[in-house]
Protein backbone atom coordinates (compact mmCIF):
# COMPACT_ATOMS: atom_id res chain seq x y z
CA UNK A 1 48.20 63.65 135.64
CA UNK A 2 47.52 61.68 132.47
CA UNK A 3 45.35 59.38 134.31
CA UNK A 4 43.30 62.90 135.67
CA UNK A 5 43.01 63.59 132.23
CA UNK A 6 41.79 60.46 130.43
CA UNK A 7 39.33 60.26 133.53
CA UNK A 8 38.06 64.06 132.88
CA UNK A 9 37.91 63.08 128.65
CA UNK A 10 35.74 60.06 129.96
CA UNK A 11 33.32 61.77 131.97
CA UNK A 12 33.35 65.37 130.00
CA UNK A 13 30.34 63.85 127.90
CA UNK A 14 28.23 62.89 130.82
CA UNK A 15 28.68 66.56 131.89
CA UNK A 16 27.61 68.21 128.89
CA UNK A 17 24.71 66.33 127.91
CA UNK A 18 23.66 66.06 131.94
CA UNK A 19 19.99 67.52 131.55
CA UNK A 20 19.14 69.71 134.01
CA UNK A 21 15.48 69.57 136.06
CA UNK A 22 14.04 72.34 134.71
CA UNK A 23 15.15 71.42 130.88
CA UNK A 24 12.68 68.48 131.45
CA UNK A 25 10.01 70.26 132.66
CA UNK A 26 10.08 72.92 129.56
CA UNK A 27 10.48 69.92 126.72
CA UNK A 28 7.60 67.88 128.47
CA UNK A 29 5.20 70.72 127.95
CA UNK A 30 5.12 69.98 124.74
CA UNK A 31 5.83 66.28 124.65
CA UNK A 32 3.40 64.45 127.13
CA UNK A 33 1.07 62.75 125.27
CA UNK A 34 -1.63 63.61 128.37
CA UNK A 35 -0.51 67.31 127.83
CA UNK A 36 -0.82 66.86 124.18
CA UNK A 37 -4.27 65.56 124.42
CA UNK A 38 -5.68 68.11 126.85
CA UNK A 39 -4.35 70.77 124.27
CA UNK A 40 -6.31 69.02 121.52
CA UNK A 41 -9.61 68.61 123.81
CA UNK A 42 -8.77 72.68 124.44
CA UNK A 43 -8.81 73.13 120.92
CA UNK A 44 -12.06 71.22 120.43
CA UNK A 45 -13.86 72.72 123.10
CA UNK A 46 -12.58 76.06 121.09
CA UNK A 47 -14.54 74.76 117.53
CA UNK A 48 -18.10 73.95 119.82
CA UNK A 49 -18.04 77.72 120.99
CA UNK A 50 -17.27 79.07 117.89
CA UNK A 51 -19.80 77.06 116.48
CA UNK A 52 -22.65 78.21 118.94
CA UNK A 53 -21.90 81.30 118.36
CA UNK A 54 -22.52 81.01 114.42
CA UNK A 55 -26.29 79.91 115.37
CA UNK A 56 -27.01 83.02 115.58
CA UNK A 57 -26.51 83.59 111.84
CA UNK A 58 -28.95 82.95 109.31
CA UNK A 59 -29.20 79.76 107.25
CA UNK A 60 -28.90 79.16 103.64
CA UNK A 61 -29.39 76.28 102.44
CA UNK A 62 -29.80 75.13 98.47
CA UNK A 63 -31.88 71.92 96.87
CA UNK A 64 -33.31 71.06 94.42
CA UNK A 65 -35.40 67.81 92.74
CA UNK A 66 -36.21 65.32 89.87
CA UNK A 67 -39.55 64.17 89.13
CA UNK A 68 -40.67 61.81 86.40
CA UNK A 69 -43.92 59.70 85.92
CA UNK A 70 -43.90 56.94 83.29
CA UNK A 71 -47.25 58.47 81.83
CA UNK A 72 -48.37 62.14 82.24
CA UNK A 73 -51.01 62.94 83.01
CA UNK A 74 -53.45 65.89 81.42
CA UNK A 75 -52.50 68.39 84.03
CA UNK A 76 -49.10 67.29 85.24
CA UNK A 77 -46.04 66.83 83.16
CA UNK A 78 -44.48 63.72 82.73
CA UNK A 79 -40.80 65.47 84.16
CA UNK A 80 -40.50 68.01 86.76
CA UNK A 81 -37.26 69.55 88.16
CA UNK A 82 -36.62 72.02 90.60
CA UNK A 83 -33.95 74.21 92.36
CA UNK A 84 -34.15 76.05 95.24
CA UNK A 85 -32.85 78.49 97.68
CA UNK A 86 -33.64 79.10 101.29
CA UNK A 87 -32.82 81.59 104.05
CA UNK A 88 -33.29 80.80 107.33
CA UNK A 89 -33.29 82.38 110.69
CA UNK A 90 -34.40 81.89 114.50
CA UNK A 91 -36.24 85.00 115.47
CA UNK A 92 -36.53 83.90 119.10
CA UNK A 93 -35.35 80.72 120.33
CA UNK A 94 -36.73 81.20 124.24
CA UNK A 95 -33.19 81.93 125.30
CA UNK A 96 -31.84 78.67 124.06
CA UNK A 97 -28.52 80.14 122.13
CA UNK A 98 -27.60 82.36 124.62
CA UNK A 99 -27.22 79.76 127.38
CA UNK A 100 -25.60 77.10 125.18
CA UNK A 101 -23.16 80.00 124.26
CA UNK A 102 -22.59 80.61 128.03
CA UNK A 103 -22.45 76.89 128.25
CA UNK A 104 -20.10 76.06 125.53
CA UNK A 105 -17.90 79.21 127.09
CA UNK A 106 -17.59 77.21 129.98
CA UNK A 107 -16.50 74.13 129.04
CA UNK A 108 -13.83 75.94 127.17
CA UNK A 109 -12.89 77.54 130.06
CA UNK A 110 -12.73 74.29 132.21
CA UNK A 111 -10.82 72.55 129.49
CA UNK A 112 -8.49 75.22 129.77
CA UNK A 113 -8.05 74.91 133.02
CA UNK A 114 -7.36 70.85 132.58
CA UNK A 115 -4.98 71.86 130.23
CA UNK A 116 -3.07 73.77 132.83
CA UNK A 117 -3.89 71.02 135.75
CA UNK A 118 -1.92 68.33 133.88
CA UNK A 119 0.69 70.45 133.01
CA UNK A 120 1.20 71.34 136.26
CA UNK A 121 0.72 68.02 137.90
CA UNK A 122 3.03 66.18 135.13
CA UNK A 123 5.80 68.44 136.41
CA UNK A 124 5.17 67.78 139.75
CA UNK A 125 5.17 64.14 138.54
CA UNK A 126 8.63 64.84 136.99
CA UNK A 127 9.85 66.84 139.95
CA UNK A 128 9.40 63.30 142.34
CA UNK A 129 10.60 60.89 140.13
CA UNK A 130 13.71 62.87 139.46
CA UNK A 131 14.75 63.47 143.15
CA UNK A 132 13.83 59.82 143.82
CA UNK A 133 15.86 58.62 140.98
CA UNK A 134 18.61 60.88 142.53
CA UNK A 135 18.17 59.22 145.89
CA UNK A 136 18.90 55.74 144.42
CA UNK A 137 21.62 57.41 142.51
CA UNK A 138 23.14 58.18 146.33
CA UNK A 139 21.99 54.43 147.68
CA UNK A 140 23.96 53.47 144.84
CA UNK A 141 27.31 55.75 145.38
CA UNK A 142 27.26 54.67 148.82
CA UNK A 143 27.26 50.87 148.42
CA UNK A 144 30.02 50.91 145.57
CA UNK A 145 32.22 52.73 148.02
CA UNK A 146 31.38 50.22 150.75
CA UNK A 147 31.95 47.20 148.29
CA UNK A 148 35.50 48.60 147.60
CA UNK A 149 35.96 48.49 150.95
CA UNK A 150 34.89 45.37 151.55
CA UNK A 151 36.73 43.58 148.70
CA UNK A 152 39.72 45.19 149.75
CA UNK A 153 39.60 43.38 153.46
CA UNK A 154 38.31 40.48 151.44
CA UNK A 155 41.28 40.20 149.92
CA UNK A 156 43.62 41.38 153.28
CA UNK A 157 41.82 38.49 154.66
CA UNK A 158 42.12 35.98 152.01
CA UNK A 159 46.24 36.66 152.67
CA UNK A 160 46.12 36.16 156.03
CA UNK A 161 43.87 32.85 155.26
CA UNK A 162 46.34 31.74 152.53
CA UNK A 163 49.39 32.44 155.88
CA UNK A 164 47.17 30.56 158.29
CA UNK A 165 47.06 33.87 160.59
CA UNK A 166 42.79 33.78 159.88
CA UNK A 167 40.35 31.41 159.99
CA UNK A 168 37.90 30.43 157.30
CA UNK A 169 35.14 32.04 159.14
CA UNK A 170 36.45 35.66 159.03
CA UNK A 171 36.87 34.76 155.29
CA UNK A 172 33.04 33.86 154.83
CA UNK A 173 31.85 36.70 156.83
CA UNK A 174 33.83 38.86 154.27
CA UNK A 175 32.49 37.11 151.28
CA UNK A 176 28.62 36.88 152.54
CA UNK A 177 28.74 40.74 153.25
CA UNK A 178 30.36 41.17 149.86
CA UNK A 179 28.17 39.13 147.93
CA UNK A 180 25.34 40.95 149.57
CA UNK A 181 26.99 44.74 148.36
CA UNK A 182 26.93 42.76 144.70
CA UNK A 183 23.11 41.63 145.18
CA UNK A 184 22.30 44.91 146.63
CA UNK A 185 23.84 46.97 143.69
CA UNK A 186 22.40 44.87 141.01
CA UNK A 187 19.11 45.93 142.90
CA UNK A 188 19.69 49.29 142.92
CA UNK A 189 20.87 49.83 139.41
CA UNK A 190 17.43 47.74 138.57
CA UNK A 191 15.40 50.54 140.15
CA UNK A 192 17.61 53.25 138.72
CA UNK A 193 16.67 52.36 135.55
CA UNK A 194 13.27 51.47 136.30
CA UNK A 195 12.51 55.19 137.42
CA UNK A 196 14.85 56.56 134.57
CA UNK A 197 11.83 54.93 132.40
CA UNK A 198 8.95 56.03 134.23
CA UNK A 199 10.69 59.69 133.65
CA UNK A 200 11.59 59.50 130.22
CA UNK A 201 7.99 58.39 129.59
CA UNK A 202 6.69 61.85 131.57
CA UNK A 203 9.09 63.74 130.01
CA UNK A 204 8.78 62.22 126.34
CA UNK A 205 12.50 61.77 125.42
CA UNK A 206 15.74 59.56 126.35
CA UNK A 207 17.80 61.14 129.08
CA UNK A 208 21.04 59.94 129.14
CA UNK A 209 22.56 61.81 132.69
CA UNK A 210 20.47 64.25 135.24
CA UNK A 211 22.10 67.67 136.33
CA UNK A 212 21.89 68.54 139.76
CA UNK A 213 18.56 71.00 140.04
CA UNK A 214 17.83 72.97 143.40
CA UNK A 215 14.38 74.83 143.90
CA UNK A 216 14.52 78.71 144.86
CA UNK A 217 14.00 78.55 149.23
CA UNK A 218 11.25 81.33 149.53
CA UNK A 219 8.01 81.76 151.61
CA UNK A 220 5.20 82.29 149.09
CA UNK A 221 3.06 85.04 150.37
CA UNK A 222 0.32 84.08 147.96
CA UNK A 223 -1.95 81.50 147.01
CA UNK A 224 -3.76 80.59 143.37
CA UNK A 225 -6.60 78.15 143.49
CA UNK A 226 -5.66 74.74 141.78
CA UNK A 227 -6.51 74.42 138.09
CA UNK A 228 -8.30 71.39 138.69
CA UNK A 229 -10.75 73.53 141.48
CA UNK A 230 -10.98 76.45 138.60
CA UNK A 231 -11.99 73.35 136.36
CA UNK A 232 -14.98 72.45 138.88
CA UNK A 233 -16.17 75.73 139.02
CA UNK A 234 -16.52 76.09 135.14
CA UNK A 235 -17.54 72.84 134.79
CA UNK A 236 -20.07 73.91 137.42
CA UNK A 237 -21.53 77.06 135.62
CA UNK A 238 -21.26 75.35 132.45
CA UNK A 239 -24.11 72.51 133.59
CA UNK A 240 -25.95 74.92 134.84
CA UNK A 241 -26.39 76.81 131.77
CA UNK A 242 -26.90 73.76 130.02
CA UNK A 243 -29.93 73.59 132.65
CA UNK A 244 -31.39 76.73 131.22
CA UNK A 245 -31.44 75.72 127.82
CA UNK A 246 -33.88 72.60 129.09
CA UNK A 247 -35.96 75.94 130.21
CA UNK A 248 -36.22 77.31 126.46
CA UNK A 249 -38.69 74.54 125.23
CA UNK A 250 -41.30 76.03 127.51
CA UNK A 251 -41.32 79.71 125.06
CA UNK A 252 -41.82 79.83 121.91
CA UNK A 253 -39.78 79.16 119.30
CA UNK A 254 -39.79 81.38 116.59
CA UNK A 255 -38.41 80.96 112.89
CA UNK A 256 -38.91 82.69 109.58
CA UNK A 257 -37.66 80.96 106.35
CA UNK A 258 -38.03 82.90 102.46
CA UNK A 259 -37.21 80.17 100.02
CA UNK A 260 -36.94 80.91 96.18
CA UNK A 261 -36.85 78.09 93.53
CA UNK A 262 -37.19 77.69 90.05
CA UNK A 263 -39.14 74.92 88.26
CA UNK A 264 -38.65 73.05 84.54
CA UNK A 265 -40.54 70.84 83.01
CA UNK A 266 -40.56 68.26 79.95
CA UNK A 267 -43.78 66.08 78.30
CA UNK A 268 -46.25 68.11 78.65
CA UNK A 269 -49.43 67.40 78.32
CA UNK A 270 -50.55 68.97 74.60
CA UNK A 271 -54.43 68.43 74.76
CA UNK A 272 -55.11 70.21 77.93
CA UNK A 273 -51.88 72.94 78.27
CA UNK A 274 -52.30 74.12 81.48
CA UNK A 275 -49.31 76.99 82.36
CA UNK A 276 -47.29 76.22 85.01
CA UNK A 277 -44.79 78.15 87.37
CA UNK A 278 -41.44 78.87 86.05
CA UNK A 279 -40.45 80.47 89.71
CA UNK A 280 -42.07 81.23 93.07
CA UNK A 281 -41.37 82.83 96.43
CA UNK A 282 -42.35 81.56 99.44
CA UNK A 283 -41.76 83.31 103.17
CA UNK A 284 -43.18 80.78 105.94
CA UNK A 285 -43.24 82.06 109.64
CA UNK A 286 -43.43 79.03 112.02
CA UNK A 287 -44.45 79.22 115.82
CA UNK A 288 -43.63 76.22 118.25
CA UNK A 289 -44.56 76.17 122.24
CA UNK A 290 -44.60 73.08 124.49
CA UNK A 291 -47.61 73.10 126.02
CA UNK A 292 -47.77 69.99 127.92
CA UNK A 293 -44.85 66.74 128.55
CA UNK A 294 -46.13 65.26 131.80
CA UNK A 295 -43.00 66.52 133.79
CA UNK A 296 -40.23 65.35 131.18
CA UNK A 297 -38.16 68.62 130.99
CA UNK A 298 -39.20 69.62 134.71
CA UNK A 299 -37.28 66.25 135.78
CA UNK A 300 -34.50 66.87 133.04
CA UNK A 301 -33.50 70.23 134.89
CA UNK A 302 -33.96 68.61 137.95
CA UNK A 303 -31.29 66.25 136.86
CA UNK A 304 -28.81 68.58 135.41
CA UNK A 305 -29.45 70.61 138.89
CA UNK A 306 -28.32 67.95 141.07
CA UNK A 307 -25.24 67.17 138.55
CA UNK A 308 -24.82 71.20 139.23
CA UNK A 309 -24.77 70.36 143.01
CA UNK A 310 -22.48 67.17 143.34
CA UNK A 311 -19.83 69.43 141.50
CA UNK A 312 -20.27 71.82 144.40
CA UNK A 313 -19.73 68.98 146.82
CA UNK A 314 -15.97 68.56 145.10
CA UNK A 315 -14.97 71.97 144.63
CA UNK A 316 -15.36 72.60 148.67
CA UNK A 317 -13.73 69.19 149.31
CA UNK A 318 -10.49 69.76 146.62
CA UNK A 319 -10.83 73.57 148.25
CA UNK A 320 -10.51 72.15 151.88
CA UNK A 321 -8.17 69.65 150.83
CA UNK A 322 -5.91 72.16 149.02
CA UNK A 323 -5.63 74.08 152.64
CA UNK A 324 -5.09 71.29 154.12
CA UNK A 325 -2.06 70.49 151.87
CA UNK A 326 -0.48 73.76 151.73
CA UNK A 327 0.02 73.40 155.34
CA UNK A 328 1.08 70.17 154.99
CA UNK A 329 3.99 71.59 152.83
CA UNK A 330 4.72 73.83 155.55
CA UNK A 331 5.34 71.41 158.22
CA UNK A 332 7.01 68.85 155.54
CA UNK A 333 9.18 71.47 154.85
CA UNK A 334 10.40 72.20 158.20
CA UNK A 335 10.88 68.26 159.14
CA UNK A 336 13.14 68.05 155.70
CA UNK A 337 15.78 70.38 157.25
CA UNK A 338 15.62 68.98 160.84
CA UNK A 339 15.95 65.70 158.80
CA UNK A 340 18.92 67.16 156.90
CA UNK A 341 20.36 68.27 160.38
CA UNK A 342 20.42 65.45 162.03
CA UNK A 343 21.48 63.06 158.92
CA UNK A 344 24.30 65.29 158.58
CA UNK A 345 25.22 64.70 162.51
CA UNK A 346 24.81 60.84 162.07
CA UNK A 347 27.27 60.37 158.82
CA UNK A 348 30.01 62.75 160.55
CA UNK A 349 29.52 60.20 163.68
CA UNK A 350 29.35 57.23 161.54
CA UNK A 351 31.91 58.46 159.33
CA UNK A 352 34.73 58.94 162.26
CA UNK A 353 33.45 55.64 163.99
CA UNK A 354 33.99 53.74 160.80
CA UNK A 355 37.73 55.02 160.41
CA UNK A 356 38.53 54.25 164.18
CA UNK A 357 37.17 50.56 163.77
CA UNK A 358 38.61 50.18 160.47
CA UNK A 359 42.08 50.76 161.96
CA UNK A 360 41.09 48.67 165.31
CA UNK A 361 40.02 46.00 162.77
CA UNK A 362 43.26 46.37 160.67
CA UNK A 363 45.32 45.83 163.98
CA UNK A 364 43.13 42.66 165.28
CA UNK A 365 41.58 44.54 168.27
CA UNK A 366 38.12 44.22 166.99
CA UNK A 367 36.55 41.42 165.05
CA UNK A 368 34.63 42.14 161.53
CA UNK A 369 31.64 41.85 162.78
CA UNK A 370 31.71 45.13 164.45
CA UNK A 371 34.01 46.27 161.07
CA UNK A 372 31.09 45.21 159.01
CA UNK A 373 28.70 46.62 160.99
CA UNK A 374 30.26 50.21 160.98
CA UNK A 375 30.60 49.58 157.29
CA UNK A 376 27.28 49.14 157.04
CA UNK A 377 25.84 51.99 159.31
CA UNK A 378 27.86 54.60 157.64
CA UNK A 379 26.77 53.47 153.84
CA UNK A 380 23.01 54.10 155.18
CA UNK A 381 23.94 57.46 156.36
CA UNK A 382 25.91 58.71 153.19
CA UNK A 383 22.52 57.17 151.31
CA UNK A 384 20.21 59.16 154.15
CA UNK A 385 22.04 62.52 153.81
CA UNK A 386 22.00 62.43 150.12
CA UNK A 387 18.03 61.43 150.21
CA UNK A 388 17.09 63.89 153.04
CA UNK A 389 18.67 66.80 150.68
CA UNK A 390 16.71 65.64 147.88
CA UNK A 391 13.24 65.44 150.03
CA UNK A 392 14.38 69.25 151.13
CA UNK A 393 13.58 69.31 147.13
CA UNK A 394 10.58 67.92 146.75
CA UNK A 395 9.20 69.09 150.04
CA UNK A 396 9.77 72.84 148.57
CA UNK A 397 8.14 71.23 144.97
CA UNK A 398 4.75 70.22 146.90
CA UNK A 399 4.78 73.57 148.76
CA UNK A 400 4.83 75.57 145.31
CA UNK A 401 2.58 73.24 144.04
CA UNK A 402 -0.20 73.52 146.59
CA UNK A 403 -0.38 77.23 146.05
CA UNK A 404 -1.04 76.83 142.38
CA UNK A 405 2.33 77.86 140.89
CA UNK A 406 4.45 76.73 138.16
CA UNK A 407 7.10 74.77 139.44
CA UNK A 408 9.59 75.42 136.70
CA UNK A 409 9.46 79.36 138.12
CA UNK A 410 11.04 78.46 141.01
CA UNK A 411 13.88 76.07 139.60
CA UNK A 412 17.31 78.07 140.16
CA UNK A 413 18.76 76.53 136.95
């Protein structure tokens, strides 16, 4: 009972600090440097549409000037300085703020949407690496339990070697398969901690332990398009709007400015005084239309169209391929549990075949060849059963994923 004790003290820790799947998903949200930077491109794609939209204020802008000639002249001052107001504003701009309001709109919308796509494909990201990480965790269970196994016939035989009632051979057969286990563990914990980096770079913190995390088993009636398809389409609308703004330079372009300044003066001219302005007004109305450009803009739009039209291309391909992969997820899902069935069948067989040889092998009726072959078929099915659980998982993960949903919805912890 101590010995329970002191073992529960020593792996209480572990327990409590064991972060579950869906923990990760929620702190990576706001951790993944990706993630992060999609937010910020969000955010900037936010300022450009705000700023289009404030184009359709009026201007003001305020100046001014210093003038000096070394010698005046009889009808200019030697010094002239100025200050001046003006108000500005686009009467008609041939439809050119309106479209790059629509476009601007759009690329928000798209970055929005690639905001949403990495977030979503991060966890999915998360979601694979985890379940892999816990198959190695089970390829790694299973081949400590088969070392301790092995060592303790090593040393049975080593005994029996020492009593001259076995051979060297059956001694080195031992050895070899338990220098292999050592090898192969060494391997294994390599990889371990190999994909416990690649996860704690995804998730953007050190995770010490992993909870065990099952998805919710239910048939998903409905179906969102992917973020990165939504993306397209925006992206689509958003160059095509941008096409209609090429279209503006061919109306007129209308603007009407008032500006007000005031004028001082110093050294002037005494023999011929000549009064000059102390303020003036002036309202200027300016009219621009492009008459002719030898087919410039024409091949601009053209350009900007076919940009329009490759982007169609994708969004039917990702919208083909993302029916194509949700019944992909279907049929994944469905080999997962035969998988599990018939893993489960082959450890029960291997497990029962392993304890009959084991005590053939411990009474000299078989040789350890066919003991450490046994040995060896039932580690691969305790590592198989374990894995073809965890690809249940991930099967389930894909098939939420496919039909646009969150995958940390669907997480039963």
């Amino acid at each position: 009972m101590p010995s329970l004790n002191k073992l529960i003290l020593l792996v209480l820790p572990f327990l409590l600090n064991a972060e579950s799947l869906k923990s990760l998903l929620d702190y990576a949200q706001n951790s993944n440097e990706l993630i992060i930077s999609k937010s910020i491109l969000k955010d900037s794609k936010k300022s450009e549409l705000k700023s289009s939209e404030n184009n359709y204020y009026p201007t003001v802008d305020i100046g001014g000037f210093y003038q000096r000639y070394d010698e005046a002249s009889p009808i200019m001052p030697g010094t002239t300085y100025s200050g001046y107001a003006k108000i500005g504003f686009d009467v008609y701009s041939g439809g050119k703020k309106s479209y790059t309001v629509k476009q601007k709109s759009d690329e928000h919308k798209a970055s929005q949407f690639d905001f949403e796509a990495t977030k979503k494909s991060t966890s999915l990201a998360i979601v694979q690496d985890f379940y892999n990480l816990k198959n190695l965790e089970a390829s790694l269970s299973a081949l400590k339990e088969s070392l301790n196994a092995v060592k303790a016939q090593l040393e049975r035989m080593q005994q029996f070697y020492d009593a001259q009632l076995a051979t060297s051979d059956d001694v080195d057969r031992l050895q070899s398969a338990y220098d292999k286990n050592i090898y192969m563990i060494d391997s294994t914990s390599f990889e371990i901690y190999s994909m416990q980096k690649k996860l704690e770079l995804r998730v953007g913190k050190t995770v010490e332990s992993f909870d065990d995390s099952k998805f919710k088993k239910v048939a998903e009636s409905g179906s969102d398009e992917l973020d990165i398809i939504k993306s397209l389409r925006a992206t689509k609308s958003s160059v095509l709007n941008a096409s209609e703004t090429i279209d503006s330079y061919y109306y007129p372009q209308v603007r009407v400015e008032d500006t007000y300044s005031l004028y001082g003066y110093q050294d002037e001219s005494t023999l011929f005084p000549i009064e000059q302005l102390d303020n003036q007004n002036k309202i200027m109305a300016t009219v621009n239309m492009r008459l002719i450009d030898f087919g410039a803009i024409g091949e601009a739009k053209e350009a900007v169209r076919l940009q329009a039209d490759a982007l169609g291309q994708q969004i039917v391909y990702q919208t083909k391929e993302q029916k194509m992969n949700q019944e992909l997820s279907i049929k994944r899902i469905e080999t997962a549990e035969l998988n599990i069935k018939s893993s489960r069948s082959a450890l029960k067989a291997s497990t029962s075949a392993l304890k009959t040889i084991t005590e053939k092998y411990s009474a000299g009726i078989v040789d350890n060849v066919v003991y450490l072959d046994a040995l060896s078929v039932n580690t691969e099915s305790k590592s198989a059963y374990e894995s073809s659980l965890n690809n249940l998982e991930m099967a389930y993960a894909l098939y939420y994923f496919y039909r646009g949903k969150k995958l940390e919805e669907f997480l039963n912890d």
